[in-house]
PDBML (XML) file of the C-alpha atoms, coordinates in Angstrom:
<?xml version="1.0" encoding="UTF-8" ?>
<PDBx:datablock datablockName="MODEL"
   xmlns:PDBx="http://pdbml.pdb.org/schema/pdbx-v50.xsd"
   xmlns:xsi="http://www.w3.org/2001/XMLSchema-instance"
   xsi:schemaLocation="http://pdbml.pdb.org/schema/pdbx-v50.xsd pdbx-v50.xsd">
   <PDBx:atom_siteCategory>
      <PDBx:atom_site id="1">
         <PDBx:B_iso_or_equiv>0.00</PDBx:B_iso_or_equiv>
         <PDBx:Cartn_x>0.000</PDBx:Cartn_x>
         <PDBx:Cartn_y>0.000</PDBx:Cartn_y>
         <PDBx:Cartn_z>0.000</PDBx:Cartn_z>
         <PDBx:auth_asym_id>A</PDBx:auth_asym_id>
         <PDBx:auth_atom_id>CA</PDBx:auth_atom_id>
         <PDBx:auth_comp_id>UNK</PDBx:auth_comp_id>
         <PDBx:auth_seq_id>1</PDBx:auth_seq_id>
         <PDBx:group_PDB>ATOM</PDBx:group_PDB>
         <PDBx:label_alt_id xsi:nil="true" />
         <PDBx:label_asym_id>A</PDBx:label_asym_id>
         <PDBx:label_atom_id>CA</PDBx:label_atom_id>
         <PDBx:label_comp_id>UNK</PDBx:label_comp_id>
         <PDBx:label_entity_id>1</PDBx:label_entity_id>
         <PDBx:label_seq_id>1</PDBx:label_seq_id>
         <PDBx:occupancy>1.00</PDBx:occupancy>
         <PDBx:pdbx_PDB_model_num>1</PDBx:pdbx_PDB_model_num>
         <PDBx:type_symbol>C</PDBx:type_symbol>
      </PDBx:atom_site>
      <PDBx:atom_site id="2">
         <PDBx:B_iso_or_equiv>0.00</PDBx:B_iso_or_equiv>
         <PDBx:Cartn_x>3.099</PDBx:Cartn_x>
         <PDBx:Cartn_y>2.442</PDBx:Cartn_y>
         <PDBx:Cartn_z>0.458</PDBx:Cartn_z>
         <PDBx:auth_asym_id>A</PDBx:auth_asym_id>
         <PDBx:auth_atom_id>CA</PDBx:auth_atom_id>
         <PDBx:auth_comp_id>UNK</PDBx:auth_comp_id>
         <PDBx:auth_seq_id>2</PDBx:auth_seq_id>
         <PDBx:group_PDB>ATOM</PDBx:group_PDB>
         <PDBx:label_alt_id xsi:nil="true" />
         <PDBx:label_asym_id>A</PDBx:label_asym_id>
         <PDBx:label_atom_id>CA</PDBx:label_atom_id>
         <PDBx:label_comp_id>UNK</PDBx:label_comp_id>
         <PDBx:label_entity_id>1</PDBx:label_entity_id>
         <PDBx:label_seq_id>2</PDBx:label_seq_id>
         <PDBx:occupancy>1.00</PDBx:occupancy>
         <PDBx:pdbx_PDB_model_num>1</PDBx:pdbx_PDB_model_num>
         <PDBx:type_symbol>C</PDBx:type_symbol>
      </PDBx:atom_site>
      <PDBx:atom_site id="3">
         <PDBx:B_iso_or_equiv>0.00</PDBx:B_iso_or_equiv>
         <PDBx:Cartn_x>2.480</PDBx:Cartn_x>
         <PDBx:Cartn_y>3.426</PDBx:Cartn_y>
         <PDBx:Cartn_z>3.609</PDBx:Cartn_z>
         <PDBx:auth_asym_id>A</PDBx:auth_asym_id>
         <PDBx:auth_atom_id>CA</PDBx:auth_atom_id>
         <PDBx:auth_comp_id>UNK</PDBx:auth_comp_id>
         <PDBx:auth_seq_id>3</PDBx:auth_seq_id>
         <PDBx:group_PDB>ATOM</PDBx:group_PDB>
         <PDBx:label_alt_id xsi:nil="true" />
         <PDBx:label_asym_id>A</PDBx:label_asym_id>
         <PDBx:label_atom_id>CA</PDBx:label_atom_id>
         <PDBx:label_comp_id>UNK</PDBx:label_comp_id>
         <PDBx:label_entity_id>1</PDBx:label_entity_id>
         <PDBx:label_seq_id>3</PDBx:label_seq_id>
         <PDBx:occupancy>1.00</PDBx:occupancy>
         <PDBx:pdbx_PDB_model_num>1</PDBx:pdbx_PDB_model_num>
         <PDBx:type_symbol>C</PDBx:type_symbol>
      </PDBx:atom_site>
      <PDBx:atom_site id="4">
         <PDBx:B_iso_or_equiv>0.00</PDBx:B_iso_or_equiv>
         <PDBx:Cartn_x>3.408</PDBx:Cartn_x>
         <PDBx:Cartn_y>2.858</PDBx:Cartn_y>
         <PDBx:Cartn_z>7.264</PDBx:Cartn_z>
         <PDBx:auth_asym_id>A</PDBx:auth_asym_id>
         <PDBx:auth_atom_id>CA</PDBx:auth_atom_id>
         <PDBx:auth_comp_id>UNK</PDBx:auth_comp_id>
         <PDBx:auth_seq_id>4</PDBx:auth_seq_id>
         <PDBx:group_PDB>ATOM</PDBx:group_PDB>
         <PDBx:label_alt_id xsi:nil="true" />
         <PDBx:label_asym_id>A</PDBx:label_asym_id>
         <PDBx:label_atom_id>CA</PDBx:label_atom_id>
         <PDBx:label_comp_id>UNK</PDBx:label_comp_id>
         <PDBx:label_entity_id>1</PDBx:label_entity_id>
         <PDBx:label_seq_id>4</PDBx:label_seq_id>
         <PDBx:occupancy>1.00</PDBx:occupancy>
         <PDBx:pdbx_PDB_model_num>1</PDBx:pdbx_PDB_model_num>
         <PDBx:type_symbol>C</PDBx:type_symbol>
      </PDBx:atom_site>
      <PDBx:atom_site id="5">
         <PDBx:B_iso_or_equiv>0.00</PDBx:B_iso_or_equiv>
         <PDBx:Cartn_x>1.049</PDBx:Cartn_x>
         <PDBx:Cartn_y>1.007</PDBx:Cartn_y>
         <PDBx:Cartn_z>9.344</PDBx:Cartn_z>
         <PDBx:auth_asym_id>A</PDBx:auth_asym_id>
         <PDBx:auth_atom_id>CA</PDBx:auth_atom_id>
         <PDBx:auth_comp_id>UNK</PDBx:auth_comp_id>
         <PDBx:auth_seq_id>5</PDBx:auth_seq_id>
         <PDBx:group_PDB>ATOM</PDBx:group_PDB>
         <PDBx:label_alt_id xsi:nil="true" />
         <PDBx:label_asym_id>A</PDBx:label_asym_id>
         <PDBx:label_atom_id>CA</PDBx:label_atom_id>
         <PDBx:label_comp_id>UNK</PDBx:label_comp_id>
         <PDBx:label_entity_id>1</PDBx:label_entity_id>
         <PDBx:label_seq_id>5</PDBx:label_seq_id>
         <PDBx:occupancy>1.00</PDBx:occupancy>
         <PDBx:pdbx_PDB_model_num>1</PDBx:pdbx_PDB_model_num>
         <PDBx:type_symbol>C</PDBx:type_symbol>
      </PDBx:atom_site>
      <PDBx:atom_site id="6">
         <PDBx:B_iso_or_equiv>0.00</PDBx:B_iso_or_equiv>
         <PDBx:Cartn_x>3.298</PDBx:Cartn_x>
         <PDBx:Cartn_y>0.400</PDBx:Cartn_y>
         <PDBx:Cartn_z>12.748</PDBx:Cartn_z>
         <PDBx:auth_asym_id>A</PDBx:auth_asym_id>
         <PDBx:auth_atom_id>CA</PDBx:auth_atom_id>
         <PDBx:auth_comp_id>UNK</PDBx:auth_comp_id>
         <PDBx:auth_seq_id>6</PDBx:auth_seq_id>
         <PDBx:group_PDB>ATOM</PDBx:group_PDB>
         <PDBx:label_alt_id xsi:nil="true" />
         <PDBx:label_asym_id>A</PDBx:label_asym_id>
         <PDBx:label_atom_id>CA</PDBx:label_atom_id>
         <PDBx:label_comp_id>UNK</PDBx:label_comp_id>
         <PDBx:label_entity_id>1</PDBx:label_entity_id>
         <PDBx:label_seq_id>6</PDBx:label_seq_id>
         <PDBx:occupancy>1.00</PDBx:occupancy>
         <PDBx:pdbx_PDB_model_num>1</PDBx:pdbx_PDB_model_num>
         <PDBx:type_symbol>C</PDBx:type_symbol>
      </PDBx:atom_site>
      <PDBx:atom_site id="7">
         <PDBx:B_iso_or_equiv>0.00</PDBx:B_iso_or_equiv>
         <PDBx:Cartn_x>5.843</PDBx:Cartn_x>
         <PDBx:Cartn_y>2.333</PDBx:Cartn_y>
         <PDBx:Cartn_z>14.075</PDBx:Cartn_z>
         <PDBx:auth_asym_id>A</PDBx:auth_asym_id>
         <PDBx:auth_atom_id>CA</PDBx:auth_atom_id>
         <PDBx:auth_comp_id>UNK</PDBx:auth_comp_id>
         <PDBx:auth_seq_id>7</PDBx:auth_seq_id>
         <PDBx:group_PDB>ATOM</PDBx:group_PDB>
         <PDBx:label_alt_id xsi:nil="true" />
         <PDBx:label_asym_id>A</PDBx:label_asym_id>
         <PDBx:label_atom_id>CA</PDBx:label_atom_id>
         <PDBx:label_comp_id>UNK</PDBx:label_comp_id>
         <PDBx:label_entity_id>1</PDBx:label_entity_id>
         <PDBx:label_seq_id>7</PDBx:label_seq_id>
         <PDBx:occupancy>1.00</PDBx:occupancy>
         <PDBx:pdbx_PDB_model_num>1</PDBx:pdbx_PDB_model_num>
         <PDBx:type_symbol>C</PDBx:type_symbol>
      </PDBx:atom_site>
      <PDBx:atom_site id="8">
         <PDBx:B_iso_or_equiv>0.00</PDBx:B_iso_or_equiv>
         <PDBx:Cartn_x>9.127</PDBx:Cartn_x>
         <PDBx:Cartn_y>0.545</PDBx:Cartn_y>
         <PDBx:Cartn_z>13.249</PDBx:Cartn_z>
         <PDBx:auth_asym_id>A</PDBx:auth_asym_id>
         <PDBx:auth_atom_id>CA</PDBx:auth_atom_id>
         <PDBx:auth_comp_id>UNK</PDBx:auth_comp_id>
         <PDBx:auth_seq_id>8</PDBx:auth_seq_id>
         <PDBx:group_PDB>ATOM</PDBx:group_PDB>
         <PDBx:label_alt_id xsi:nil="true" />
         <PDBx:label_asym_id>A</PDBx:label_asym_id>
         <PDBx:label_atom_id>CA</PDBx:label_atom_id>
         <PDBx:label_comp_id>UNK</PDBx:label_comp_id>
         <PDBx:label_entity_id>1</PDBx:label_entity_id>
         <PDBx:label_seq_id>8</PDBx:label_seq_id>
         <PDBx:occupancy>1.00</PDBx:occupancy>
         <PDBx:pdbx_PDB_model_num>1</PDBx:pdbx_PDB_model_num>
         <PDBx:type_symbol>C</PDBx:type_symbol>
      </PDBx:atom_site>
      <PDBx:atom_site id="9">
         <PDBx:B_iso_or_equiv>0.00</PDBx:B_iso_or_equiv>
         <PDBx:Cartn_x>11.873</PDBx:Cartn_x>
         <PDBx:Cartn_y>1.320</PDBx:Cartn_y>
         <PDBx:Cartn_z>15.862</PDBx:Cartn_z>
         <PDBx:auth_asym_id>A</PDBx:auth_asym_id>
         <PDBx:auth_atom_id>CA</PDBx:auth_atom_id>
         <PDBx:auth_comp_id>UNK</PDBx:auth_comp_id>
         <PDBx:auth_seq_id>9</PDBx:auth_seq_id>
         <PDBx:group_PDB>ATOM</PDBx:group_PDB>
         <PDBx:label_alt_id xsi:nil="true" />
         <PDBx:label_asym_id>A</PDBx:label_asym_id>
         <PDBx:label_atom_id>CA</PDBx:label_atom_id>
         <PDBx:label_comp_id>UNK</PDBx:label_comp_id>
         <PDBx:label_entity_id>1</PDBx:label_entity_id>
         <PDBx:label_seq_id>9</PDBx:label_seq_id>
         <PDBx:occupancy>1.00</PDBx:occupancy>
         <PDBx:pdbx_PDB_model_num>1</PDBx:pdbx_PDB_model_num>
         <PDBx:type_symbol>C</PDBx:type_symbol>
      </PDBx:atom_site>
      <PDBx:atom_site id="10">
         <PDBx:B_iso_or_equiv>0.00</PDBx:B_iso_or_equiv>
         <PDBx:Cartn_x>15.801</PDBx:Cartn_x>
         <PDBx:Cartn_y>1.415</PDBx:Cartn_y>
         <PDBx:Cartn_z>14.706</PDBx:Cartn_z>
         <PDBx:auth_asym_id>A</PDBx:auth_asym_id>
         <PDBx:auth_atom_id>CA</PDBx:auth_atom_id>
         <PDBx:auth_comp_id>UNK</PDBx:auth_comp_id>
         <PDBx:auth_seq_id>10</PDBx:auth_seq_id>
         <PDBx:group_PDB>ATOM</PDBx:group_PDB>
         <PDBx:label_alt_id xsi:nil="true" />
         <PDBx:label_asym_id>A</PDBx:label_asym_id>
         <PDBx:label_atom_id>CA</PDBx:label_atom_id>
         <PDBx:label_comp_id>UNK</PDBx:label_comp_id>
         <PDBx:label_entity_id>1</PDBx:label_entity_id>
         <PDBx:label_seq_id>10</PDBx:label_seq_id>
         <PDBx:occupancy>1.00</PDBx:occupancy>
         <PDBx:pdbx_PDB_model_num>1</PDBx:pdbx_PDB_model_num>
         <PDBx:type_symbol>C</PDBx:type_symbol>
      </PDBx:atom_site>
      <PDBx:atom_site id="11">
         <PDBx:B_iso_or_equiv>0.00</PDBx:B_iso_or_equiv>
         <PDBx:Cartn_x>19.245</PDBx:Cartn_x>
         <PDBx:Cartn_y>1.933</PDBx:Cartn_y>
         <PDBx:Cartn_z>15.894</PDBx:Cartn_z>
         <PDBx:auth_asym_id>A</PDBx:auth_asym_id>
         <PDBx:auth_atom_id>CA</PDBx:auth_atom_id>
         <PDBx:auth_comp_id>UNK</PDBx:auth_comp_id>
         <PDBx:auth_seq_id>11</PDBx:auth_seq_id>
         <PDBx:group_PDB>ATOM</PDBx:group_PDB>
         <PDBx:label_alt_id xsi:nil="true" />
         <PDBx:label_asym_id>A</PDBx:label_asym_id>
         <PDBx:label_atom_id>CA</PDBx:label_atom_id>
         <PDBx:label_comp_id>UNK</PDBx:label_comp_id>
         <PDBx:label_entity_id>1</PDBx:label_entity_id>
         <PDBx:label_seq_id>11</PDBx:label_seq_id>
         <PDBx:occupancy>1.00</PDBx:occupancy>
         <PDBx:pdbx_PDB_model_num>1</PDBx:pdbx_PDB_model_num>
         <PDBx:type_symbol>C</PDBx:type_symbol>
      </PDBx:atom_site>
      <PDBx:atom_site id="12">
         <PDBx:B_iso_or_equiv>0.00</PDBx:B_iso_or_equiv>
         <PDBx:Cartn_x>22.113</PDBx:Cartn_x>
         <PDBx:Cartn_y>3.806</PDBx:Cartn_y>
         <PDBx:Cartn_z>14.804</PDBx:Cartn_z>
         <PDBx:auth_asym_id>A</PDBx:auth_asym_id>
         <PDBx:auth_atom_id>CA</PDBx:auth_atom_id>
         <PDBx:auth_comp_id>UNK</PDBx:auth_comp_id>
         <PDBx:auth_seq_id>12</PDBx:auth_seq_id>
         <PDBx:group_PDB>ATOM</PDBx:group_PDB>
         <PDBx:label_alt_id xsi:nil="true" />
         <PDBx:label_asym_id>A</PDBx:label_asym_id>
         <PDBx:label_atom_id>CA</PDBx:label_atom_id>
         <PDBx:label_comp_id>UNK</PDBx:label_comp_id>
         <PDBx:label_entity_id>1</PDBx:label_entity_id>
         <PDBx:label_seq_id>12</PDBx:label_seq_id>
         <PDBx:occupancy>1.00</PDBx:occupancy>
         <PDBx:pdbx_PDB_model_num>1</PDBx:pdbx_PDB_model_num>
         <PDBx:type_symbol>C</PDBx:type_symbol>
      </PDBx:atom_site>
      <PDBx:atom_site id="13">
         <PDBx:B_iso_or_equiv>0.00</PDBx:B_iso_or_equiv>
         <PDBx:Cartn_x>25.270</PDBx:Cartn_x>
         <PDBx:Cartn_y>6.270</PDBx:Cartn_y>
         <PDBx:Cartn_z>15.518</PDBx:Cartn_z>
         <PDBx:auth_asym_id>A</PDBx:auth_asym_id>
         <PDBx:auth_atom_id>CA</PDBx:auth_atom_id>
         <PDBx:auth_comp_id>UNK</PDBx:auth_comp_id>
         <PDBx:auth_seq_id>13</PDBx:auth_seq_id>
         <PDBx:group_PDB>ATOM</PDBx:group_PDB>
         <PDBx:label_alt_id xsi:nil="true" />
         <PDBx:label_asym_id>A</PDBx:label_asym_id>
         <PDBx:label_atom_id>CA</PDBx:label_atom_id>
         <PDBx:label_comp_id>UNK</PDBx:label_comp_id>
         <PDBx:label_entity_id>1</PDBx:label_entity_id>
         <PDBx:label_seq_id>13</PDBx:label_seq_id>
         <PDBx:occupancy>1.00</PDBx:occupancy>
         <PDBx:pdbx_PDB_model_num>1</PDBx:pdbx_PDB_model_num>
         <PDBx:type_symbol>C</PDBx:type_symbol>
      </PDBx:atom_site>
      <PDBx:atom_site id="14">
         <PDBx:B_iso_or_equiv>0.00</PDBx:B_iso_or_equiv>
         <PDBx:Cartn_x>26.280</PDBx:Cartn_x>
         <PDBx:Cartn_y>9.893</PDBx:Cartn_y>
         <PDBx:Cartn_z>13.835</PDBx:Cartn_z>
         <PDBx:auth_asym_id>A</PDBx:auth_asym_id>
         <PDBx:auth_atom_id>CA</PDBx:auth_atom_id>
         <PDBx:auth_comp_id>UNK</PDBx:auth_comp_id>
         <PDBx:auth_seq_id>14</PDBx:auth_seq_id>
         <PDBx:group_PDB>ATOM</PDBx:group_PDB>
         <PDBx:label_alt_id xsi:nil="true" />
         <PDBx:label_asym_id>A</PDBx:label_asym_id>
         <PDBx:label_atom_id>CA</PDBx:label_atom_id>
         <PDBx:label_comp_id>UNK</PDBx:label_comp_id>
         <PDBx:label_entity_id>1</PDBx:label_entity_id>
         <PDBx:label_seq_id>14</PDBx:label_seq_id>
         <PDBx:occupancy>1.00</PDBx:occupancy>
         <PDBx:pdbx_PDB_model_num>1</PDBx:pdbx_PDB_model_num>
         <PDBx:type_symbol>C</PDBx:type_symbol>
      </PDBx:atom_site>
      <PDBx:atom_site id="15">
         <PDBx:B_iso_or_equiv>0.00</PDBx:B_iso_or_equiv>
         <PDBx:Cartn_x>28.978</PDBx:Cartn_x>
         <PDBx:Cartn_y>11.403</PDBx:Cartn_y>
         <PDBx:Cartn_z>13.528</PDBx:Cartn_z>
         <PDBx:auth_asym_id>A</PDBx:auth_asym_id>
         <PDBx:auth_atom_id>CA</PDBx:auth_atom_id>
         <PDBx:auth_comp_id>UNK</PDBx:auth_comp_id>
         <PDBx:auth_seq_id>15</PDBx:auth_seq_id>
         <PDBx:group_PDB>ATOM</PDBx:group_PDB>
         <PDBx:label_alt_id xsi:nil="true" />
         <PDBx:label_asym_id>A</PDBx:label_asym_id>
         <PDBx:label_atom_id>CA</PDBx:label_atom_id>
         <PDBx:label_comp_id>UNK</PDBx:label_comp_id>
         <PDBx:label_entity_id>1</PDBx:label_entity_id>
         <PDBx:label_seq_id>15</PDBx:label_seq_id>
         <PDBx:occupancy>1.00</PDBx:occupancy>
         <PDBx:pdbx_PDB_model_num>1</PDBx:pdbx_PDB_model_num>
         <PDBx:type_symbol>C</PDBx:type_symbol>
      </PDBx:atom_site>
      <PDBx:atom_site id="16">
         <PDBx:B_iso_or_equiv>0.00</PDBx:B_iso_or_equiv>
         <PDBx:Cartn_x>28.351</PDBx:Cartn_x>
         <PDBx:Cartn_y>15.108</PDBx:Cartn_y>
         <PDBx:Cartn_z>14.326</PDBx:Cartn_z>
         <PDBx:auth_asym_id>A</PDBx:auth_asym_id>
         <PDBx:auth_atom_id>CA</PDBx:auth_atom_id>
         <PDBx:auth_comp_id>UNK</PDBx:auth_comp_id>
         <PDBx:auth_seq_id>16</PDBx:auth_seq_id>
         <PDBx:group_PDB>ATOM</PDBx:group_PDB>
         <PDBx:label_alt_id xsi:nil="true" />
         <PDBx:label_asym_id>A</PDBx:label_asym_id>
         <PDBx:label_atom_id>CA</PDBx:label_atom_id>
         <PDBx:label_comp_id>UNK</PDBx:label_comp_id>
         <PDBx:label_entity_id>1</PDBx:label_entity_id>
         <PDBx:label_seq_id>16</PDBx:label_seq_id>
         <PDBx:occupancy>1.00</PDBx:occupancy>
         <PDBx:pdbx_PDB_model_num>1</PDBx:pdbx_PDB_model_num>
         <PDBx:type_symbol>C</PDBx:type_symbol>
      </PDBx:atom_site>
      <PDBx:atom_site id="17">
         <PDBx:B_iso_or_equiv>0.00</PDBx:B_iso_or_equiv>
         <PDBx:Cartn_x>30.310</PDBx:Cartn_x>
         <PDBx:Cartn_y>17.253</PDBx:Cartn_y>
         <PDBx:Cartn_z>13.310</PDBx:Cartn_z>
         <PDBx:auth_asym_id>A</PDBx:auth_asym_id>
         <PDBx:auth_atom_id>CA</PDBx:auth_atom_id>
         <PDBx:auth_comp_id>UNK</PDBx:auth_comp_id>
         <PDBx:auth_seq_id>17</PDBx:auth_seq_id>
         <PDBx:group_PDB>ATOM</PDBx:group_PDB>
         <PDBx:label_alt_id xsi:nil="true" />
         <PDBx:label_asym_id>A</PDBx:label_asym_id>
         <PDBx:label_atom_id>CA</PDBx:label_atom_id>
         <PDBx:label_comp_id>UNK</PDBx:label_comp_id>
         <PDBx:label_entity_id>1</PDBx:label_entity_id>
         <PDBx:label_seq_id>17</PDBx:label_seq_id>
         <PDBx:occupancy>1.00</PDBx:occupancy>
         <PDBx:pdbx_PDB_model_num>1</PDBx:pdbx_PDB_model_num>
         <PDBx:type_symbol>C</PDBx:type_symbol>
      </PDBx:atom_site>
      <PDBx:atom_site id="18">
         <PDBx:B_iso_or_equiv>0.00</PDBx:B_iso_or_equiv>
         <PDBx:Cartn_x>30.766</PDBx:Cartn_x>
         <PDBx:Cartn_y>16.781</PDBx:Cartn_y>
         <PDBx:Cartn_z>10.128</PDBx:Cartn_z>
         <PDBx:auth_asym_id>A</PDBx:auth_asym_id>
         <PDBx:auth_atom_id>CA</PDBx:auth_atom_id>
         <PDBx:auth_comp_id>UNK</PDBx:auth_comp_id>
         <PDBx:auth_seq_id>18</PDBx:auth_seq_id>
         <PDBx:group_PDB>ATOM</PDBx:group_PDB>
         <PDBx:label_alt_id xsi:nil="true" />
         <PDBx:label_asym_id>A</PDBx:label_asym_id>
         <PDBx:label_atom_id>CA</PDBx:label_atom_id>
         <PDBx:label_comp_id>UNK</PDBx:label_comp_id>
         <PDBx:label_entity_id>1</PDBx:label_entity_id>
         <PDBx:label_seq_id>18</PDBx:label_seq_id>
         <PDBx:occupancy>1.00</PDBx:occupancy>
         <PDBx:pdbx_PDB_model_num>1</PDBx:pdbx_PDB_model_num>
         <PDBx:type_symbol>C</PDBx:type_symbol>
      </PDBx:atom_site>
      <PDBx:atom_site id="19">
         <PDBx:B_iso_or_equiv>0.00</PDBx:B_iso_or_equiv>
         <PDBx:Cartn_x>31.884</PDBx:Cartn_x>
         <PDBx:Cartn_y>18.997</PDBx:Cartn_y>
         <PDBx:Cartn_z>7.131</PDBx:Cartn_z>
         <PDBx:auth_asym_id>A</PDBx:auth_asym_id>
         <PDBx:auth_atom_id>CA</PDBx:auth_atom_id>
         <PDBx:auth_comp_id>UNK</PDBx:auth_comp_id>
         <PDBx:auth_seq_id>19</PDBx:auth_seq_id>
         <PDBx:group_PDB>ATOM</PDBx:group_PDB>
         <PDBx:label_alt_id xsi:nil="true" />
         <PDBx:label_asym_id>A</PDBx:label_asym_id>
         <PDBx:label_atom_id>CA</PDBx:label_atom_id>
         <PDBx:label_comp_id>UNK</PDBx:label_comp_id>
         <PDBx:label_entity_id>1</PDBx:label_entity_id>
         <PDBx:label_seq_id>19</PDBx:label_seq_id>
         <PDBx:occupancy>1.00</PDBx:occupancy>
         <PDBx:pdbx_PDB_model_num>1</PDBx:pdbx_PDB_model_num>
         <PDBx:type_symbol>C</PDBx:type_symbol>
      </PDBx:atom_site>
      <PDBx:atom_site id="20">
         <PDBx:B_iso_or_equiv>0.00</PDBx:B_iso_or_equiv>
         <PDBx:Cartn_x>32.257</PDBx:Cartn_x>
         <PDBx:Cartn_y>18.541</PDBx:Cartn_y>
         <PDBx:Cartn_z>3.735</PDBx:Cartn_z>
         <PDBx:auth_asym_id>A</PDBx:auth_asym_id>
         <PDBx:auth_atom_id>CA</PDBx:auth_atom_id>
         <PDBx:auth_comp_id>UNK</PDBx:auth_comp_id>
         <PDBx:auth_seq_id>20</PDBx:auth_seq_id>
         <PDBx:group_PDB>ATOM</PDBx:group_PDB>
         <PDBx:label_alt_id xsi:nil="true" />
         <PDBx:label_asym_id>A</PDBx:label_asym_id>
         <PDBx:label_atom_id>CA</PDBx:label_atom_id>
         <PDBx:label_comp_id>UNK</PDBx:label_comp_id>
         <PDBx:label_entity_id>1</PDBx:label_entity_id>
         <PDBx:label_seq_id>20</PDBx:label_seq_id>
         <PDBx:occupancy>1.00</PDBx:occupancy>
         <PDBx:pdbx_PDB_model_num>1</PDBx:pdbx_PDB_model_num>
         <PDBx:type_symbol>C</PDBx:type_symbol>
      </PDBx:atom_site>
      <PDBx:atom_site id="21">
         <PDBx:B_iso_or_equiv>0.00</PDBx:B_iso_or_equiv>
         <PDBx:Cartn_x>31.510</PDBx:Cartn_x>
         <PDBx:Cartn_y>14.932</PDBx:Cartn_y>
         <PDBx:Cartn_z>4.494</PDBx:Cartn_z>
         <PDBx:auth_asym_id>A</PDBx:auth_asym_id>
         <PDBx:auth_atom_id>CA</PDBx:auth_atom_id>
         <PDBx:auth_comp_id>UNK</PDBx:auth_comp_id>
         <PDBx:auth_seq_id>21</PDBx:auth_seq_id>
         <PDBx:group_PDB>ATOM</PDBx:group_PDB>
         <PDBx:label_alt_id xsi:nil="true" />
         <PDBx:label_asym_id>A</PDBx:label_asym_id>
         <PDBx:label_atom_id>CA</PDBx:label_atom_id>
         <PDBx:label_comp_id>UNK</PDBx:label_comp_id>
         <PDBx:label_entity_id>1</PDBx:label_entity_id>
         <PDBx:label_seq_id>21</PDBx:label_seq_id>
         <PDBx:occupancy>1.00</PDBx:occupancy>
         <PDBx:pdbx_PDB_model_num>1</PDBx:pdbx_PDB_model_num>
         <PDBx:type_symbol>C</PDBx:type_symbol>
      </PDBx:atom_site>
      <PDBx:atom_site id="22">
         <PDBx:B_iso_or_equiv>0.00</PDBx:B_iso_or_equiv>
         <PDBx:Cartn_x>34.571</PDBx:Cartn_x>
         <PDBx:Cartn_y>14.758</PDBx:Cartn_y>
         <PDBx:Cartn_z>6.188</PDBx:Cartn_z>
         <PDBx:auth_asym_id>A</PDBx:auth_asym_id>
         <PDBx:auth_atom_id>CA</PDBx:auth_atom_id>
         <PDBx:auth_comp_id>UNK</PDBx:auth_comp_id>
         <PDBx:auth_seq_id>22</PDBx:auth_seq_id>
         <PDBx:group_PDB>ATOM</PDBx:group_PDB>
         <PDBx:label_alt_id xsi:nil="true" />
         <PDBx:label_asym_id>A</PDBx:label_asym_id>
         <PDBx:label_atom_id>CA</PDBx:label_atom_id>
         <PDBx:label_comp_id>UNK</PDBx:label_comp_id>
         <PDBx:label_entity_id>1</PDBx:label_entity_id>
         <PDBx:label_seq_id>22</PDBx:label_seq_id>
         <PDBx:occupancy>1.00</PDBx:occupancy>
         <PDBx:pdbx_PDB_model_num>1</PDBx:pdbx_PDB_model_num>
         <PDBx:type_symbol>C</PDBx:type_symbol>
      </PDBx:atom_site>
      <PDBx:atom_site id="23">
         <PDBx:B_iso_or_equiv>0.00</PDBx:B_iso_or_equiv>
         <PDBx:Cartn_x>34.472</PDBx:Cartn_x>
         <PDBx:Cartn_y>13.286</PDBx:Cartn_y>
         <PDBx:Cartn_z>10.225</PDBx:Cartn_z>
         <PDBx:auth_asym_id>A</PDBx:auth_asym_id>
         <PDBx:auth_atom_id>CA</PDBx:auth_atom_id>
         <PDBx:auth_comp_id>UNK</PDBx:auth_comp_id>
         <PDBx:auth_seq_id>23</PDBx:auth_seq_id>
         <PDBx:group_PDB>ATOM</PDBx:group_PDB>
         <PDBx:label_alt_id xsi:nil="true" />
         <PDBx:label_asym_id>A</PDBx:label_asym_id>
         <PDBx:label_atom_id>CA</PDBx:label_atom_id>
         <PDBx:label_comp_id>UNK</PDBx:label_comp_id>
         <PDBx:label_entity_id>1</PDBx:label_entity_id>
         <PDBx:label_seq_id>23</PDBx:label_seq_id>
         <PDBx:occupancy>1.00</PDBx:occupancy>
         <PDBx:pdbx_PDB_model_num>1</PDBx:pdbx_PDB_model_num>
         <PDBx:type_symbol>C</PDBx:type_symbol>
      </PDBx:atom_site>
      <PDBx:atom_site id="24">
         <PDBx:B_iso_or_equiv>0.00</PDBx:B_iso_or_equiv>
         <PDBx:Cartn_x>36.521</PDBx:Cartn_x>
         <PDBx:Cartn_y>15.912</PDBx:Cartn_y>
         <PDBx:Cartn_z>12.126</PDBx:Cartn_z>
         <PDBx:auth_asym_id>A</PDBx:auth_asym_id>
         <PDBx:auth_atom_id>CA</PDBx:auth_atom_id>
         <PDBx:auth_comp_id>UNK</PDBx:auth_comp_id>
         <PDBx:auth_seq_id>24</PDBx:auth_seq_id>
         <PDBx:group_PDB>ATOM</PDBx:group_PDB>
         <PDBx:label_alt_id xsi:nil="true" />
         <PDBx:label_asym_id>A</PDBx:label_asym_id>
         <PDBx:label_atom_id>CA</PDBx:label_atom_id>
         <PDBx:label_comp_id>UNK</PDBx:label_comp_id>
         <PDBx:label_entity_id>1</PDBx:label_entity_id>
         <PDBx:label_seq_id>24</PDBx:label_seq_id>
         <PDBx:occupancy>1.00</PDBx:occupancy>
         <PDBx:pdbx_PDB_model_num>1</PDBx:pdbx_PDB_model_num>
         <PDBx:type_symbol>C</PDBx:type_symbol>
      </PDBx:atom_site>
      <PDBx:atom_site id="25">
         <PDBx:B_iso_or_equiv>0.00</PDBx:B_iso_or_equiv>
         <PDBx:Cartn_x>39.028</PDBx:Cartn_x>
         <PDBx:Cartn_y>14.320</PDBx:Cartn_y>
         <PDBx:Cartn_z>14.644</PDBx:Cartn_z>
         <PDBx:auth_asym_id>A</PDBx:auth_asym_id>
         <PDBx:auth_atom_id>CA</PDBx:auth_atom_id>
         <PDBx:auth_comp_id>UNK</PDBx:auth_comp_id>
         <PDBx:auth_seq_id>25</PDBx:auth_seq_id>
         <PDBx:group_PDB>ATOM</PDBx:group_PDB>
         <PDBx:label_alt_id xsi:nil="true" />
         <PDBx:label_asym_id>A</PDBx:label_asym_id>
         <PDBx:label_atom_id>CA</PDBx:label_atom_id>
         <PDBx:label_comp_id>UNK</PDBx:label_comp_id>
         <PDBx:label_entity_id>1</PDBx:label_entity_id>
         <PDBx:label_seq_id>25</PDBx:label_seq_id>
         <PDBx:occupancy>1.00</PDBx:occupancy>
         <PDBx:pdbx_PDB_model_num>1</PDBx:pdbx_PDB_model_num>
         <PDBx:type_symbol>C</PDBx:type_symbol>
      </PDBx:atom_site>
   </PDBx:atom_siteCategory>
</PDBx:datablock>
């Protein structure tokens, strides 16, 4: 049907910050 009918709980990390797509040190 294309759309969401439960909520779907997930896990995951992110690197902040970022620039240019680059992870600083």
């Amino acid at each position: 049907r294309g759309i969401t009918i439960t909520s779907a709980a997930t896990t995951c990390s992110w690197n902040f910050p970022t620039t240019q797509g680059k992870v600083l040190p």
